[in-house]
Protein backbone atom coordinates (compact mmCIF):
# COMPACT_ATOMS: atom_id res chain seq x y z
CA UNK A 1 0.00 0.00 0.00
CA UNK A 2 1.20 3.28 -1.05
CA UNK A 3 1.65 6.17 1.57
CA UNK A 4 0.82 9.72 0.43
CA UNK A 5 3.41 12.26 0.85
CA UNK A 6 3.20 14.48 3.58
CA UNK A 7 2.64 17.83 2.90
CA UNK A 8 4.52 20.74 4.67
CA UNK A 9 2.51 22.75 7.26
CA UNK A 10 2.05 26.36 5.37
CA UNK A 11 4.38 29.22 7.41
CA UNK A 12 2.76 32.50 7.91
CA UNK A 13 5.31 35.37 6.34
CA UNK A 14 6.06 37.99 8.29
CA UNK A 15 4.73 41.44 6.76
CA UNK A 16 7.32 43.57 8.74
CA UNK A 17 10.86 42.44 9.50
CA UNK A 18 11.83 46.07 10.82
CA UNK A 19 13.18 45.80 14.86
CA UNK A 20 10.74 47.05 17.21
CA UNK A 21 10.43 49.92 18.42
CA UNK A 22 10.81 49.22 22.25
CA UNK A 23 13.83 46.28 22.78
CA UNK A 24 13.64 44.24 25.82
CA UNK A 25 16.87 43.85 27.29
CA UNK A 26 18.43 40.62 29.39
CA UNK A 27 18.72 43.17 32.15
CA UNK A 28 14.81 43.56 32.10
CA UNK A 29 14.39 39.87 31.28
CA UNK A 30 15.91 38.82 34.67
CA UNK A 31 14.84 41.48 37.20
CA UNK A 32 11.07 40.42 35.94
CA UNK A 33 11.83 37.03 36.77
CA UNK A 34 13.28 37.94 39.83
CA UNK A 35 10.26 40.18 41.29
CA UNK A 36 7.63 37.48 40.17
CA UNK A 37 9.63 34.69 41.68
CA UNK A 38 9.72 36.98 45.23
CA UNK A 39 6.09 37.18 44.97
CA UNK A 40 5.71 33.65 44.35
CA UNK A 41 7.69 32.44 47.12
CA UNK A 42 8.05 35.07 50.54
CA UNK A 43 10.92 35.06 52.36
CA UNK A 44 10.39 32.46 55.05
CA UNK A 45 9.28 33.92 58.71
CA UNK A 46 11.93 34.23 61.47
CA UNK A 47 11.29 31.40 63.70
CA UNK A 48 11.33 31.73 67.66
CA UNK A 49 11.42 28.86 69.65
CA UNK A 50 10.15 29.45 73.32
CA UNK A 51 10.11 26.20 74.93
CA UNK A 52 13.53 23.60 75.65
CA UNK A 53 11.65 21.16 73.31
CA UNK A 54 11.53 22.95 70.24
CA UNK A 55 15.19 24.25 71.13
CA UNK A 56 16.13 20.63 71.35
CA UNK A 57 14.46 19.69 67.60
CA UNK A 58 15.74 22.55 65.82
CA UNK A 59 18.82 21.31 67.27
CA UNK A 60 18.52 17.47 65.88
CA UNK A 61 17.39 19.22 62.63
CA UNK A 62 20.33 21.51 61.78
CA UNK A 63 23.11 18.80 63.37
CA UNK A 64 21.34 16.03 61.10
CA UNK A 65 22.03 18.71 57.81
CA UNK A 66 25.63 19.28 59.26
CA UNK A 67 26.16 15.89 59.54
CA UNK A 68 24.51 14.95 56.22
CA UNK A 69 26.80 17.93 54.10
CA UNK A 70 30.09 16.04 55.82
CA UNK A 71 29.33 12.44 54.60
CA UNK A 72 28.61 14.22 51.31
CA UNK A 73 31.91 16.47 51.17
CA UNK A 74 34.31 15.18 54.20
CA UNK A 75 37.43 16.71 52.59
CA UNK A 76 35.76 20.15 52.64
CA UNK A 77 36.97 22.28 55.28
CA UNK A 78 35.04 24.99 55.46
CA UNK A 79 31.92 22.58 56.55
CA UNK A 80 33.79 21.52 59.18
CA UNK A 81 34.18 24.98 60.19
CA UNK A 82 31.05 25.96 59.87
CA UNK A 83 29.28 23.22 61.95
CA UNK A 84 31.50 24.03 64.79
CA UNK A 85 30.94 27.63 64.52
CA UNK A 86 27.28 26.73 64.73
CA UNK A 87 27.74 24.77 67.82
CA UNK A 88 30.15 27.54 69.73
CA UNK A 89 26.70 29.37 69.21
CA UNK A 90 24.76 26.93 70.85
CA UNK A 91 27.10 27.01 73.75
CA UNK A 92 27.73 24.14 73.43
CA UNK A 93 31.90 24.43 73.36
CA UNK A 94 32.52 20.63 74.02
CA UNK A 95 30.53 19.53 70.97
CA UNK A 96 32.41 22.22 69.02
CA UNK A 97 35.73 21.10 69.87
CA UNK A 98 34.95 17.25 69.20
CA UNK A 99 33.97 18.71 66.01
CA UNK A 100 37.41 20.10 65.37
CA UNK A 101 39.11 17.92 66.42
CA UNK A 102 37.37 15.29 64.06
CA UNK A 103 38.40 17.44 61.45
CA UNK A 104 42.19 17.95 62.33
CA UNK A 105 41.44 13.88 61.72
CA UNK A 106 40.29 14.64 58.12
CA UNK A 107 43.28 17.47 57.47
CA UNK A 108 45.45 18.52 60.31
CA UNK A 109 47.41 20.37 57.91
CA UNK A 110 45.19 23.05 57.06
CA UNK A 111 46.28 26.27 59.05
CA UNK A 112 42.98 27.73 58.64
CA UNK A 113 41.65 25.13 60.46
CA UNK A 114 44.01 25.42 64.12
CA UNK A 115 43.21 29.31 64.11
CA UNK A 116 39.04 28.98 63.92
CA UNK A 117 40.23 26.18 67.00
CA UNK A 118 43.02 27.73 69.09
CA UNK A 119 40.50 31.24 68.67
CA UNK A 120 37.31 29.53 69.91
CA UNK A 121 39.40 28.54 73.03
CA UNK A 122 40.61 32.50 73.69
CA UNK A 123 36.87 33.35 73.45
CA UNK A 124 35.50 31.30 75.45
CA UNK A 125 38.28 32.28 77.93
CA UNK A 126 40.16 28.51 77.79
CA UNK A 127 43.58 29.30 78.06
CA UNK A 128 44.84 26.23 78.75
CA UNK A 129 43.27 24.29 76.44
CA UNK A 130 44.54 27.26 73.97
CA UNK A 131 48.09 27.09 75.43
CA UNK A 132 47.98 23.03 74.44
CA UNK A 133 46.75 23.52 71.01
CA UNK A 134 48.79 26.56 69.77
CA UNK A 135 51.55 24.19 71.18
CA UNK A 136 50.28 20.87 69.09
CA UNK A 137 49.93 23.02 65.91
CA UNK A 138 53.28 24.92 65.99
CA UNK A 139 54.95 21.08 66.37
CA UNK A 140 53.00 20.08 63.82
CA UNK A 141 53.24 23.57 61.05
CA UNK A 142 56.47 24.20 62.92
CA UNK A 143 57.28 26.66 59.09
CA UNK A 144 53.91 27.98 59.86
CA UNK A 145 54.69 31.84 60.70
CA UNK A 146 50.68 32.97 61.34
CA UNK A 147 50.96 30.19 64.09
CA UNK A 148 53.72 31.04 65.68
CA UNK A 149 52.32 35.06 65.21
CA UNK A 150 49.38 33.61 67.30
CA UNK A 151 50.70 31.93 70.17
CA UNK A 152 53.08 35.04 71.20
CA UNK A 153 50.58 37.51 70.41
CA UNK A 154 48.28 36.05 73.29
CA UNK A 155 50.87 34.99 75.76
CA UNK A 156 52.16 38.68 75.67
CA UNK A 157 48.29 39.27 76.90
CA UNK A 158 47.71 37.34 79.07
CA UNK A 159 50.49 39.12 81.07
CA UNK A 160 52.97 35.84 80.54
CA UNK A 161 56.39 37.77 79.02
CA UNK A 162 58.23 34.51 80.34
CA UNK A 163 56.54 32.19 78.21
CA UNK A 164 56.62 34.47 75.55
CA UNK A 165 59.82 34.26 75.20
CA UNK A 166 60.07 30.70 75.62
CA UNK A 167 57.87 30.64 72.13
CA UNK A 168 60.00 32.91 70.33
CA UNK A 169 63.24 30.93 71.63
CA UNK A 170 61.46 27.85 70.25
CA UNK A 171 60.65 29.52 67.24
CA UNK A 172 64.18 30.96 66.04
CA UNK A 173 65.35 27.78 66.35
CA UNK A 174 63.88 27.06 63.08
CA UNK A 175 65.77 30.28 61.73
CA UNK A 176 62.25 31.75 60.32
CA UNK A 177 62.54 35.08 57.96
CA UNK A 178 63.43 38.48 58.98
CA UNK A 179 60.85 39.84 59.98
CA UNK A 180 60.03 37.48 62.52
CA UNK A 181 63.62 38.14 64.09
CA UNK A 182 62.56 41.90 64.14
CA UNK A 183 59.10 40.91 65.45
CA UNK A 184 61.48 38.89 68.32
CA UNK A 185 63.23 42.25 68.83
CA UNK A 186 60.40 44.47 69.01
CA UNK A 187 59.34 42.21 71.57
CA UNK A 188 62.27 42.69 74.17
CA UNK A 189 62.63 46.46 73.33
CA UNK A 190 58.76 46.95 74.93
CA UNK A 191 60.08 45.75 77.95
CA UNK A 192 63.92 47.31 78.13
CA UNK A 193 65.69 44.22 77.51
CA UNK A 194 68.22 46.40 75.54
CA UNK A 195 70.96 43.13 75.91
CA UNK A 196 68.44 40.63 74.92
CA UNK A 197 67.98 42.35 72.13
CA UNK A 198 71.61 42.79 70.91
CA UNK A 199 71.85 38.80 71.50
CA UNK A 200 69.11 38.70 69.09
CA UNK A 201 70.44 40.88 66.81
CA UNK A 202 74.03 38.67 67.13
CA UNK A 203 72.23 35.27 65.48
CA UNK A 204 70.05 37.57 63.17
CA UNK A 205 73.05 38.50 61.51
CA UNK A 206 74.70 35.37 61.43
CA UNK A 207 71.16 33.50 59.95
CA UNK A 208 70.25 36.17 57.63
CA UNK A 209 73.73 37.75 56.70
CA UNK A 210 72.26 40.24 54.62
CA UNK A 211 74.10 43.83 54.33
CA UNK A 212 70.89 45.51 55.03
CA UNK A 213 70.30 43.47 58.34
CA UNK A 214 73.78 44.86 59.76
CA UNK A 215 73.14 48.14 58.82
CA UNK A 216 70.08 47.79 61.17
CA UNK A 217 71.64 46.21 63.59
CA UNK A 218 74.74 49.19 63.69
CA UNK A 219 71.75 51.42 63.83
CA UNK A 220 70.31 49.54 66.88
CA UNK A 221 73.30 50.46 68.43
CA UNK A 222 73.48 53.95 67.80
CA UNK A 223 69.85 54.54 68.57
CA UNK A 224 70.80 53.28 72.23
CA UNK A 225 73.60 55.67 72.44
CA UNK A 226 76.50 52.65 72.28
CA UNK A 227 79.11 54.17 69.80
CA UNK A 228 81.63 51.71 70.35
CA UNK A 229 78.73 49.28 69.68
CA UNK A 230 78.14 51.06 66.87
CA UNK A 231 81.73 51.02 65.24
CA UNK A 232 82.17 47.73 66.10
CA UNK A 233 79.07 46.12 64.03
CA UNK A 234 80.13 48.15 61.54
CA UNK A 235 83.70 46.69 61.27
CA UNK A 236 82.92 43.15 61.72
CA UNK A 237 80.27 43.80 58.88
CA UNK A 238 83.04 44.95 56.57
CA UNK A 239 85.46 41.92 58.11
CA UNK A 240 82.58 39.13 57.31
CA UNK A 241 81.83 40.52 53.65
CA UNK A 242 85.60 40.69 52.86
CA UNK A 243 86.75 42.11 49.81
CA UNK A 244 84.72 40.18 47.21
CA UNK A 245 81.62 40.57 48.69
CA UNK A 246 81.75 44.51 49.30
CA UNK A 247 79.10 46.62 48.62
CA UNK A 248 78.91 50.63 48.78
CA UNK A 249 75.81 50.55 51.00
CA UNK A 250 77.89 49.61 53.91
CA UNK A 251 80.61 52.24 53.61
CA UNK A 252 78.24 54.43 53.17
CA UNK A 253 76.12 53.70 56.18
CA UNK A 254 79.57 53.69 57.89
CA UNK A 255 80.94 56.57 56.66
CA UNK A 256 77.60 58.59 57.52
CA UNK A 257 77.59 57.73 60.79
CA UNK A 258 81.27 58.50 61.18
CA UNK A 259 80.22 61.84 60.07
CA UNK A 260 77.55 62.53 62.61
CA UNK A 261 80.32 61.67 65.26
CA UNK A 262 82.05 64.39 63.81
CA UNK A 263 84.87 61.58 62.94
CA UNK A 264 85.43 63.08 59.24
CA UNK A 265 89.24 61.72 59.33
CA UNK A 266 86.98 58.38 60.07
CA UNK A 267 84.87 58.96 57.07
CA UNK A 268 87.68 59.93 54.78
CA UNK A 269 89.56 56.98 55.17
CA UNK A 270 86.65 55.06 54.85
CA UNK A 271 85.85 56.63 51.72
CA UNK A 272 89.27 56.41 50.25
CA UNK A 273 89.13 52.55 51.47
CA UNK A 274 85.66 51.62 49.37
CA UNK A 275 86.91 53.54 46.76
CA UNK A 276 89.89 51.49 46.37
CA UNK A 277 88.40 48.11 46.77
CA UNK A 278 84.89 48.55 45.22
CA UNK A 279 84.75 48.21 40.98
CA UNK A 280 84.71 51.74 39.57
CA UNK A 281 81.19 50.53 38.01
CA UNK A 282 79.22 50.22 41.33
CA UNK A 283 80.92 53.25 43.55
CA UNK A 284 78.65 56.33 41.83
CA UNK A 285 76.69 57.05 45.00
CA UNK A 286 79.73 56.75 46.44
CA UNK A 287 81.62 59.30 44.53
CA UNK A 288 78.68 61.95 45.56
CA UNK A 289 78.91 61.22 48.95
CA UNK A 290 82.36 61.34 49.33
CA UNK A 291 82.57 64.54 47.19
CA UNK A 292 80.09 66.23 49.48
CA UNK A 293 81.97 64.88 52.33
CA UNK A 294 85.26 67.12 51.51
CA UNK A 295 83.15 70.00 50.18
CA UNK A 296 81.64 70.36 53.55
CA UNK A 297 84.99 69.14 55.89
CA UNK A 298 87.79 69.26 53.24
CA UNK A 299 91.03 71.14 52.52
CA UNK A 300 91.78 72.18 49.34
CA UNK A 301 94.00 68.74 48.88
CA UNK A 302 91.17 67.10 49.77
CA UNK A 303 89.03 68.25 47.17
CA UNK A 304 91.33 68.38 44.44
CA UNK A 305 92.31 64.33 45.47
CA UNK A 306 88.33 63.60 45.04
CA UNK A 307 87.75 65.80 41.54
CA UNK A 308 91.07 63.64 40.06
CA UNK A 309 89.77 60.48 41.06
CA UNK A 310 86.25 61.37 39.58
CA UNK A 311 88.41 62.46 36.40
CA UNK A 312 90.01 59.05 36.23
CA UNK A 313 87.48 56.94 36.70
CA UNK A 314 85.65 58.99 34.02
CA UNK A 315 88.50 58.27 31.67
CA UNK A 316 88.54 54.62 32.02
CA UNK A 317 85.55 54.45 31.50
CA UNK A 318 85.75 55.98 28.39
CA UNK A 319 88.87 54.30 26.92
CA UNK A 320 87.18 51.21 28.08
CA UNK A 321 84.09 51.86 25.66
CA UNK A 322 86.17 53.16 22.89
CA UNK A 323 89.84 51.58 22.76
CA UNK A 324 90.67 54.08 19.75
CA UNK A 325 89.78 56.81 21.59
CA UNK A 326 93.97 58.27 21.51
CA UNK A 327 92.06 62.06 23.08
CA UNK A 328 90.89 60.14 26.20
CA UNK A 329 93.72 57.70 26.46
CA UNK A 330 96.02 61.07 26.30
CA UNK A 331 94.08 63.17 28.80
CA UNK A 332 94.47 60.10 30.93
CA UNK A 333 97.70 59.50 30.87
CA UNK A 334 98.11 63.15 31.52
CA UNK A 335 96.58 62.62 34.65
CA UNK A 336 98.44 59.67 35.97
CA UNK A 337 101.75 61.82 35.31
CA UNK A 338 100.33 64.39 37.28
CA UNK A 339 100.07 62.35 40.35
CA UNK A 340 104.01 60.81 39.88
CA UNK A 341 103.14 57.32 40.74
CA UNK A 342 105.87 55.24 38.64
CA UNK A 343 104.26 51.86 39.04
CA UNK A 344 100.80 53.45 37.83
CA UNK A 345 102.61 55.56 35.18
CA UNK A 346 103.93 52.54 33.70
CA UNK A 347 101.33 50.04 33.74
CA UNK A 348 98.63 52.93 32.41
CA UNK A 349 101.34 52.97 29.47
């Protein structure tokens, strides 16, 4: 039996194909939706519960969905978190910290997750139990800074600068970063301990052996009016870094300060000394300085010695870009006579 073909279903043309006038934007779209779906559903009324037995059933109800979004998503942290915030509310502190500690269980790694926990205990005024788990998570995160930050910040106030410093002792034995060294020193400098606070400074130096930490560490000394101190750092500094190592930021912390002891011999010599050791390349600030320096304290030897070594160095510095240069190499050499150094003379030659 033959079947007919089926015939296509007519499709009305469209007599105008011009936009409309008014367009409806995706804006409009959604903020409709949104105002009919608030008038389709209210939002839910507040719910007061006035007798222990509908306490005790909205309490079943909420720890049954706490319970049920952990089986779901155990490795999720935040849940974890949550639910014992919820219970801290209740309370109901013991239930809260079985609840953290079930999830140190799941990830006792997560920092996040001993600061809700040590900061529940401070609240609800449990300083032992704080004490015990700042010291379980600082052996257990011992690289852990915000820890560490943590546990000194509330033994400082609770009034305990003893134990304090038993932390931070603890703590630089793991040779952390600067600043918690300078946090360390802060520390002892509140309460006077001026020679606690060099010691610090001592195996700062030593850890960290950074040119910028014994600049503050000279600087620690003259702020405490110890000059000798002062010269001292500044001279083992230059001793440690040797010659290879030697950067113009020391000698010119050094030579600054010998200038506000009104030690400008001091300074000089310590100029003339970086000057000498330092590459020409990486001695510019140093050039200033030291040119102020003898414009301010200097004979007239003095300056003239500083304007021909700024001279020379300007002419190796040419002669070193352009070999061919015979002007600069002349005007140089020039120089070098001038001064009637033989050994110089000859091997500028």
């Amino acid at each position: 039996m033959e079947t007919e073909p089926q015939k296509m279903p007519k499709v009305p043309k469209v007599k105008n194909k011009a936009p409309a006038e008014v367009q409806i934007t995706a804006e409009q779209l959604l903020s409709e939706a949104k105002e009919r779906d608030l008038e389709i559903l209210p939002p839910p009324p507040k719910q007061k519960i006035s007798d222990p037995d509908e306490l005790a059933d909205y309490q079943h109800r909420k720890r049954k969905a706490f319970e049920d979004s952990l089986r779901k998503n155990r490795t999720v942290i935040s849940n974890w978190i949550k639910y014992a915030q919820w219970e801290e509310s209740q309370k109901e502190v013991q239930r809260a910290r079985s609840i953290y500690e079930r999830a140190l269980d799941v990830d006792h790694r997560n920092i996040i997750l001993w600061l809700r926990y040590a900061e529940m205990e401070v609240r609800n005024r449990q300083v032992n139990h704080a004490r015990n788990l700042w010291d379980r998570a600082v052996t257990v995160l011992p690289r852990a800074n915000e820890l560490w930050y943590k546990y000194t910040y509330m033994e400082e106030m609770l009034g305990n600068v003893a134990g304090a410093r038993q932390v931070f002792d603890r703590w630089m034995e793991w040779e952390p970063d600067e600043q918690a060294w300078l946090t360390y020193i802060k520390f002892e400098l509140r309460y006077k301990e001026t020679d606690r606070a060099r010691r610090i400074y001592e195996k700062f130096v030593s850890v960290h052996p950074d040119i910028r930490n014994w600049i503050k560490f000279a600087r620690f000394e003259e702020q405490h009016g110890f000059i000798s101190g002062t010269r001292g750092v500044f001279e083992r500094a230059v001793e440690f870094f040797g010659d290879e190592l030697m950067d113009e930021k020391l000698f010119l912390a050094f030579a600054k300060f010998e200038e506000g002891q009104r030690e400008h011999d001091r300074a000089r010599v310590i100029y003339k000394y970086a000057l000498q050791h330092i590459p020409k390349n990486r001695t510019q600030e140093l050039y200033k300085a030291y040119t102020i320096h003898e414009k301010k304290y200097g004979d007239r030897t003095g300056i003239e010695d500083v304007i021909v070594s700024k001279r020379k160095f300007q002419y190796e510095e040419e002669v070193k870009a352009n070999p061919n240069n015979y002007d600069a190499w002349f005007d140089y050499l020039r120089l070098v006579e001038s001064e009637g150094d033989l050994e110089v003379i000859r091997e500028t030659y």
